[in-house]
N, C-alpha and C. Protein backbone atom coordinates (compact mmCIF):
# COMPACT_ATOMS: atom_id res chain seq x y z
N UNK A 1 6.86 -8.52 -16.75
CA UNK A 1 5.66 -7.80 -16.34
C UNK A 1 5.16 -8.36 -15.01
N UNK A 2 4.46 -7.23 -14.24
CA UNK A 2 3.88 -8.28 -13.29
C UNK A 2 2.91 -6.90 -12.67
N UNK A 3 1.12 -8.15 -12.70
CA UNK A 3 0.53 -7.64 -12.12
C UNK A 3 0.23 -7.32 -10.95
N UNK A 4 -0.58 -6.22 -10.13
CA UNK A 4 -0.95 -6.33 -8.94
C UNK A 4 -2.48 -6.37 -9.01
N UNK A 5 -3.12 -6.65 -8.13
CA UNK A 5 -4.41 -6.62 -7.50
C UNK A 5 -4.87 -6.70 -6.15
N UNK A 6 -5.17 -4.89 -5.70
CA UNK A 6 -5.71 -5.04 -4.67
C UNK A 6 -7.07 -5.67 -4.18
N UNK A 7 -7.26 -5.67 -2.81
CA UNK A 7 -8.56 -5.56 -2.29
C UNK A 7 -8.68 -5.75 -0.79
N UNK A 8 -10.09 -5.46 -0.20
CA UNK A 8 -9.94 -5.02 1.13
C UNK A 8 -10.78 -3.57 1.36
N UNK A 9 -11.05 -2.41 0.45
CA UNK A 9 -11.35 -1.18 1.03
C UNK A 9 -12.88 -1.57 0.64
N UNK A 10 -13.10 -0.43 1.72
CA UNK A 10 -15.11 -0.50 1.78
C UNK A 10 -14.78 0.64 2.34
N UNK A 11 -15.95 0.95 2.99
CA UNK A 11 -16.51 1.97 4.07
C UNK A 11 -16.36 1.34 5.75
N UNK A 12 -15.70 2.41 6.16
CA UNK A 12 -15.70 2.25 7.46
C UNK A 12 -15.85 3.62 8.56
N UNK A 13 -16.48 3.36 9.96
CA UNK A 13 -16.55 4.56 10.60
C UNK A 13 -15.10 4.74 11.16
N UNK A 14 -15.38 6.18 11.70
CA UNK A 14 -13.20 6.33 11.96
C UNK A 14 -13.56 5.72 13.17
N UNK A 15 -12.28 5.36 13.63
CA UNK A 15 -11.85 4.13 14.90
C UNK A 15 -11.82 3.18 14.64
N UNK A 16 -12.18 2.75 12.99
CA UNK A 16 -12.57 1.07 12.92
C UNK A 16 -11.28 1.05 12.01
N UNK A 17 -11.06 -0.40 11.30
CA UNK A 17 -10.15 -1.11 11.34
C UNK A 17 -10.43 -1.22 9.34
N UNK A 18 -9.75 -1.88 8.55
CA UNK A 18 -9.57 -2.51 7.57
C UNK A 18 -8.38 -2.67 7.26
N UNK A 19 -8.40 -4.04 6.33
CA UNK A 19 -7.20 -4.89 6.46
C UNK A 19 -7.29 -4.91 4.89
N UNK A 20 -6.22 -4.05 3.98
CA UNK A 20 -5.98 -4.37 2.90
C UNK A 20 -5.10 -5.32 2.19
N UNK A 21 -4.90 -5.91 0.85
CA UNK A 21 -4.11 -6.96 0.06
C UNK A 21 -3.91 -6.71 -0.95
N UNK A 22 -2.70 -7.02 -1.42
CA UNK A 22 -2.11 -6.78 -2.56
C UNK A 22 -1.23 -7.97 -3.03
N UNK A 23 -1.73 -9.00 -4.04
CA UNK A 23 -1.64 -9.74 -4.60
C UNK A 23 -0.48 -9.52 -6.23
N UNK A 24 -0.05 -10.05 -6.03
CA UNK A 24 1.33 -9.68 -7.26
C UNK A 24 1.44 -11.43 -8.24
N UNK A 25 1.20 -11.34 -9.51
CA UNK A 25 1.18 -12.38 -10.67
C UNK A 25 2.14 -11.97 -11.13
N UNK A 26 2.50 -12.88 -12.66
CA UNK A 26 2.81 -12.31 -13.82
C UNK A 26 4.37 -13.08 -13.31
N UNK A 27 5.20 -12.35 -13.73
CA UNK A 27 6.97 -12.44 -13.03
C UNK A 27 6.87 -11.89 -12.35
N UNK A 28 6.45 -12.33 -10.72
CA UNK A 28 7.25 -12.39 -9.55
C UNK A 28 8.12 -13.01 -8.86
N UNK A 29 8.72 -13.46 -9.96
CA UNK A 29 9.58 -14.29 -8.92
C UNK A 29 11.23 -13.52 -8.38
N UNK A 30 11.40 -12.61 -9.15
CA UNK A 30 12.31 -11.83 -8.61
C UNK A 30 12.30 -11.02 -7.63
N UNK A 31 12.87 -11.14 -6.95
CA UNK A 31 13.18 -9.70 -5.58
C UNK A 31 12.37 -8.53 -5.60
N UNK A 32 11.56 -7.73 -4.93
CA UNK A 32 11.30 -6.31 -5.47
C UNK A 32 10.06 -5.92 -4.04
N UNK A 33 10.76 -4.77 -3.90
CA UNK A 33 10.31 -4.58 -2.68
C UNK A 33 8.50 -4.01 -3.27
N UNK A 34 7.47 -3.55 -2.42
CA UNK A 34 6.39 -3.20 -2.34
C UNK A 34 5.92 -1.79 -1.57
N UNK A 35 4.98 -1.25 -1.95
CA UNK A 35 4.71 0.12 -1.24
C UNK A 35 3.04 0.10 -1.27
N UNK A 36 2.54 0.95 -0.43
CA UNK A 36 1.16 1.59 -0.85
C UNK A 36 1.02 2.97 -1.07
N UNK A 37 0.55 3.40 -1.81
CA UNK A 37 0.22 4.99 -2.01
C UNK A 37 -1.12 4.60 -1.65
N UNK A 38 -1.27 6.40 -1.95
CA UNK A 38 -3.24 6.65 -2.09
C UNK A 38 -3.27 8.20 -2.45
N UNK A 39 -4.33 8.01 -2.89
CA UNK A 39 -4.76 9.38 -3.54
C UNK A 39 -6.29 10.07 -2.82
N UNK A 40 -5.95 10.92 -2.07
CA UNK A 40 -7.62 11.16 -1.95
C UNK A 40 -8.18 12.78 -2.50
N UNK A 41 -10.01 12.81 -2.51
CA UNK A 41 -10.39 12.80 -3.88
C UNK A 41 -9.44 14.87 -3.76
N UNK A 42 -9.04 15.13 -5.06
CA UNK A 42 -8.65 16.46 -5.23
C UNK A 42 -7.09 16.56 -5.20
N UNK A 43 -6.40 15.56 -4.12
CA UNK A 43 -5.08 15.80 -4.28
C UNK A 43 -4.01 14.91 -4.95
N UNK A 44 -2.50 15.17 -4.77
CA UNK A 44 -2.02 14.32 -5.50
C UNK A 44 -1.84 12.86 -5.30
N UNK A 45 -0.98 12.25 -5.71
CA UNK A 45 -0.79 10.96 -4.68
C UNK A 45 -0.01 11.12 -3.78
N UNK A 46 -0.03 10.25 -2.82
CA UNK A 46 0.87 10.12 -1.79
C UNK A 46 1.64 8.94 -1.51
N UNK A 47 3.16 8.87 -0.81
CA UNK A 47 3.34 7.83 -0.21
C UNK A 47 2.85 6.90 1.24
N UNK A 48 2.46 6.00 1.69
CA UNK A 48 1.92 5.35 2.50
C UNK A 48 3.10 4.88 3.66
N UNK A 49 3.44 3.85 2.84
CA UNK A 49 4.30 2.79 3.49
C UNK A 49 4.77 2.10 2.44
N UNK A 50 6.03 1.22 3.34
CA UNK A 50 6.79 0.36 1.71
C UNK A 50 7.28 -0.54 2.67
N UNK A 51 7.49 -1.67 2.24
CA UNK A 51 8.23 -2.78 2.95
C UNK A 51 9.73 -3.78 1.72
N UNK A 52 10.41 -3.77 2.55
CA UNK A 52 11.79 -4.42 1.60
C UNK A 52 11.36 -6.22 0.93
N UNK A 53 11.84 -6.68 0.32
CA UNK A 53 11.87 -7.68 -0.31
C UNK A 53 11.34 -8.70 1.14
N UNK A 54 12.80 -8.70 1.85
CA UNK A 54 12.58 -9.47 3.31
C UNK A 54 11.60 -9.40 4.13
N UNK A 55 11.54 -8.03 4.40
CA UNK A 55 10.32 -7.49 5.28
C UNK A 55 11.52 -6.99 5.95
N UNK A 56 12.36 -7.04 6.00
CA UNK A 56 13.14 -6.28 7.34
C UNK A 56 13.40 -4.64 6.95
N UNK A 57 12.97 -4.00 5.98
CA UNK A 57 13.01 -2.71 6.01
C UNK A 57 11.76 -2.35 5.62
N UNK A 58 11.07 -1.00 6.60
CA UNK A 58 9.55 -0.83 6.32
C UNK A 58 9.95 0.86 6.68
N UNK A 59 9.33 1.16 5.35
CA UNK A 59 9.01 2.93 6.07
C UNK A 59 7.46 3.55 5.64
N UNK A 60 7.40 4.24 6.74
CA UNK A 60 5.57 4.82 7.07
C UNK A 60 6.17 6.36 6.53
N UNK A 61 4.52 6.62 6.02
CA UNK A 61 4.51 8.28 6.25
C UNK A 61 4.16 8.70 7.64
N UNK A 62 4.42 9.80 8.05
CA UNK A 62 4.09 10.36 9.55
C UNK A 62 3.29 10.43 9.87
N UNK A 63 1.93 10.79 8.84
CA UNK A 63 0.44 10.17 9.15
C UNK A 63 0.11 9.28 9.41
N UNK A 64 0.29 8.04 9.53
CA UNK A 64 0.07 6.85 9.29
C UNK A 64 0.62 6.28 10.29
N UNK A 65 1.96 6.39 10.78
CA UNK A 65 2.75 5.67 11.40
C UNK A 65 2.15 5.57 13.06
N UNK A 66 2.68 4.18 13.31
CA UNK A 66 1.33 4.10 14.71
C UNK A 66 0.00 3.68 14.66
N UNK A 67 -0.55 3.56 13.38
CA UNK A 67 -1.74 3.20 12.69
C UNK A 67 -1.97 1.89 12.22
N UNK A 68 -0.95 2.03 10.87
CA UNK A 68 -0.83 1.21 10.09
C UNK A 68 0.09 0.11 10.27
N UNK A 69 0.09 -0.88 9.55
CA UNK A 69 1.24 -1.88 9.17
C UNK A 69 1.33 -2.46 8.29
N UNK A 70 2.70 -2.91 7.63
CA UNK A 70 2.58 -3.61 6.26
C UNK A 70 3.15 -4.76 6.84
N UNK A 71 2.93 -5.72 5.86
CA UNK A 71 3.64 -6.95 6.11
C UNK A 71 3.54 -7.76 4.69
N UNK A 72 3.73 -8.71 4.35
CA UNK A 72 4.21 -9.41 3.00
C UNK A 72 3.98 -10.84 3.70
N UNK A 73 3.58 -11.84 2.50
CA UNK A 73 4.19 -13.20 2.50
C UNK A 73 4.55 -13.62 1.32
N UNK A 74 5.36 -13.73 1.27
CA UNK A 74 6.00 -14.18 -0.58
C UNK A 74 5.56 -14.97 -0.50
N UNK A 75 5.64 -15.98 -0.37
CA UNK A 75 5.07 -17.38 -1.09
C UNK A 75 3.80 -17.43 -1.13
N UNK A 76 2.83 -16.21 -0.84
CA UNK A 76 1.70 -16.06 -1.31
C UNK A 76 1.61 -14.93 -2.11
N UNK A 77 2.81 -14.08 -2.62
CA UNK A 77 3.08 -13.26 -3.58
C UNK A 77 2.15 -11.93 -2.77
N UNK A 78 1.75 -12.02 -1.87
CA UNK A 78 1.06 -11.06 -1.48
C UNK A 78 1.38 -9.89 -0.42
N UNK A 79 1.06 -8.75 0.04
CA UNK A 79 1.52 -7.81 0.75
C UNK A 79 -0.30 -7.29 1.34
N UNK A 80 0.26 -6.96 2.76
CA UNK A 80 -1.06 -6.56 3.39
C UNK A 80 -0.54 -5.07 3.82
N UNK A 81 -1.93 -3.91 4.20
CA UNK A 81 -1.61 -3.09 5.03
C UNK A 81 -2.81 -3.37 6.06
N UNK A 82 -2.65 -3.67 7.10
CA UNK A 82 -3.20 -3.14 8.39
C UNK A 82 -3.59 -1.88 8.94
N UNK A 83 -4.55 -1.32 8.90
CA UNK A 83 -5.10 0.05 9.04
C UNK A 83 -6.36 -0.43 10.26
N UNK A 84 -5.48 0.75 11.43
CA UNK A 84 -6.20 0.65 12.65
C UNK A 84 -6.59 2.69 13.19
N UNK A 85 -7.38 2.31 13.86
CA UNK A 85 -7.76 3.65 13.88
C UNK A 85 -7.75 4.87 12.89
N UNK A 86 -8.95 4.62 11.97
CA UNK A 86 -9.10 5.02 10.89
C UNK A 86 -9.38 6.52 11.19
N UNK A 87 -9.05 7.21 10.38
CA UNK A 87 -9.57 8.76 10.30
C UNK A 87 -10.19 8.86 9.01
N UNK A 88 -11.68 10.20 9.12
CA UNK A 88 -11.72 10.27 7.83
C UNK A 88 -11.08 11.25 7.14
N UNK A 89 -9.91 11.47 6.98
CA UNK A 89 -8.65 12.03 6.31
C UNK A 89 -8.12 10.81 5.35
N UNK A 90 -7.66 9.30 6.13
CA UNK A 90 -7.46 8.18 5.52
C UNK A 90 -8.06 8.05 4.56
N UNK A 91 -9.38 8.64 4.10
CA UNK A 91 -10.25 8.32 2.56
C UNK A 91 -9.18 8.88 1.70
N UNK A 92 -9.29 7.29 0.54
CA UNK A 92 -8.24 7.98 -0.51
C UNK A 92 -8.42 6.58 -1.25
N UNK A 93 -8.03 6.42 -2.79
CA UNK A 93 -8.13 5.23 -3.50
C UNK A 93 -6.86 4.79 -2.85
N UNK A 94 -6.62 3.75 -2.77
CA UNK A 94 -5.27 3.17 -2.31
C UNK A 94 -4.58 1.89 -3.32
N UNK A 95 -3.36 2.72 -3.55
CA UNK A 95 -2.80 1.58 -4.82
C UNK A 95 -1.34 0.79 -4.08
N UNK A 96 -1.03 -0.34 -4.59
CA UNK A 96 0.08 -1.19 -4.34
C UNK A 96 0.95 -0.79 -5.76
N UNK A 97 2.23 -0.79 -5.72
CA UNK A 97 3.45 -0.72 -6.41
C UNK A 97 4.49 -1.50 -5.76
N UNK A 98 4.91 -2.31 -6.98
CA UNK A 98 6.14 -3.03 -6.65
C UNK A 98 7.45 -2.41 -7.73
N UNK A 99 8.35 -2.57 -7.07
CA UNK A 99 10.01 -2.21 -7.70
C UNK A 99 11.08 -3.28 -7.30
N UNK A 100 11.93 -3.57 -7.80
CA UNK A 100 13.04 -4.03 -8.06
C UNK A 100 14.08 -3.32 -7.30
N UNK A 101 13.44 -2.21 -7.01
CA UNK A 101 14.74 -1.14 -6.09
C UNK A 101 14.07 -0.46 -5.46
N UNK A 102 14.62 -0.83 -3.84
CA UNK A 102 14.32 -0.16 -2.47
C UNK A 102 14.06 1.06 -2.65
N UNK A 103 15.58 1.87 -2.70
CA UNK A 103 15.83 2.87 -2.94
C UNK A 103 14.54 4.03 -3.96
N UNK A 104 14.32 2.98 -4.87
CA UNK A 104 13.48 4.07 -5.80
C UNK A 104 12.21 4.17 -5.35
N UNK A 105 11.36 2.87 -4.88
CA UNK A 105 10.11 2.89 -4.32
C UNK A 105 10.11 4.26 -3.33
N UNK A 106 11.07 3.95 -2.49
CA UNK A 106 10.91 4.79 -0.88
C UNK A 106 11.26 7.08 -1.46
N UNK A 107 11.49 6.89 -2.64
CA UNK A 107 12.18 8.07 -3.72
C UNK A 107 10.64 8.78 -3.42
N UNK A 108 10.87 9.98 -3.38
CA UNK A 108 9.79 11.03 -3.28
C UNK A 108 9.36 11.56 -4.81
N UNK A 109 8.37 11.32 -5.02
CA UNK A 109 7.73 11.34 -6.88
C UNK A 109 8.26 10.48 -7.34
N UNK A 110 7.88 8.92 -6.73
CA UNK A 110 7.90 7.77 -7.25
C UNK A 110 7.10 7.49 -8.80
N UNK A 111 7.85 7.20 -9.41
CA UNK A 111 6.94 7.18 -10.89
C UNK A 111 7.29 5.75 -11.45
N UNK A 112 7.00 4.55 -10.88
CA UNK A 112 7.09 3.15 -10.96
C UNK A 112 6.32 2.66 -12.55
N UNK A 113 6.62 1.59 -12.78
CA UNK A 113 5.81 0.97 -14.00
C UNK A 113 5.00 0.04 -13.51
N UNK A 114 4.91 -0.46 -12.29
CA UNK A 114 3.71 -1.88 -11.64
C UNK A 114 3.25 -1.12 -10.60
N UNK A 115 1.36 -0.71 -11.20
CA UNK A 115 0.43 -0.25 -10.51
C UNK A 115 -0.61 -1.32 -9.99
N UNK A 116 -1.30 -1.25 -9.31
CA UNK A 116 -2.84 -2.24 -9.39
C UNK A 116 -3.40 -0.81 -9.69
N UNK A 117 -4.71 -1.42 -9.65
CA UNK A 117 -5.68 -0.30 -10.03
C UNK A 117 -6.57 0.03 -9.11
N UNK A 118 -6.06 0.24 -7.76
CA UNK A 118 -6.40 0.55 -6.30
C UNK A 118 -7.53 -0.05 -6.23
N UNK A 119 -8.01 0.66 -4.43
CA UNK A 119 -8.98 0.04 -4.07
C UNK A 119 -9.61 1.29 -2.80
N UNK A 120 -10.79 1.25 -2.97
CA UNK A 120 -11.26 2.61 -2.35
C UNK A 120 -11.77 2.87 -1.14
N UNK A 121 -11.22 3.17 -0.10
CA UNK A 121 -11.17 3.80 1.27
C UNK A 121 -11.89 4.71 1.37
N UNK A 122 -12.96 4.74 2.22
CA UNK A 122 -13.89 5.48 2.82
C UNK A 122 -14.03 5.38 4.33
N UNK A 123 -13.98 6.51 4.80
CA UNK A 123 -13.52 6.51 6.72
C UNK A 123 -14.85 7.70 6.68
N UNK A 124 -15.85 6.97 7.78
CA UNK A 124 -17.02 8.26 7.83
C UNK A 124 -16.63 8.78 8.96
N UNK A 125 -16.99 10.49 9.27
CA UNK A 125 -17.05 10.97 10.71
C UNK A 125 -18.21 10.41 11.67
């Protein structure tokens, strides 16, 4: 098993910045890459970004990309996204998922078993 726990989202005006975290317990000590979704309010979820075990493989959604950044430090079990020039479109709960396989995270209708229980993004006009 292994938990996540985000944090990091508040309210922000668009152009501004927040720096989210995603903290991973439990059995982590195995390999397994990381992602962020988000959901904002009415639609489904979405994919964000995902970063590989290493960090050397990262993929953005097209919204995002140019914006954002992920990055990881294992030995603090943790994963960040970097969110710069916020839009308020970006409002959305935002969750971390970890997998064991690249391949499936980065899979379109990702349906993973290690959620956190997000953290909530607000971008004002």
């Amino acid at each position: 098993q292994v938990q996540l726990e985000e944090s990091g989202g508040g309210l922000v005006q668009a152009g501004g910045s927040l720096r989210l975290s995603c903290t991973a317990s439990g059995r982590a000590g195995n390999p397994y890459a990381m992602a962020w979704f988000r959901r904002a309010p009415g639609k489904e979820r979405e994919f964000v970004t995902a970063i590989s075990w290493s960090g050397s493989l990262t993929k953005y959604a097209a919204s995002v990309k140019d914006r954002f950044t992920i990055s990881r430090e294992n030995g603090k079990n943790t994963m960040y996204l970097q969110m710069n020039n916020l839009k308020p479109e970006d409002t959305a709960v935002y969750y971390c998922a970890a997998d064991g396989s690249w391949v499936s995270l980065v899979t379109s209708d990702y349906r993973g078993n290690y959620w956190g229980q997000g953290t909530q993004v607000t971008v004002s006009s």
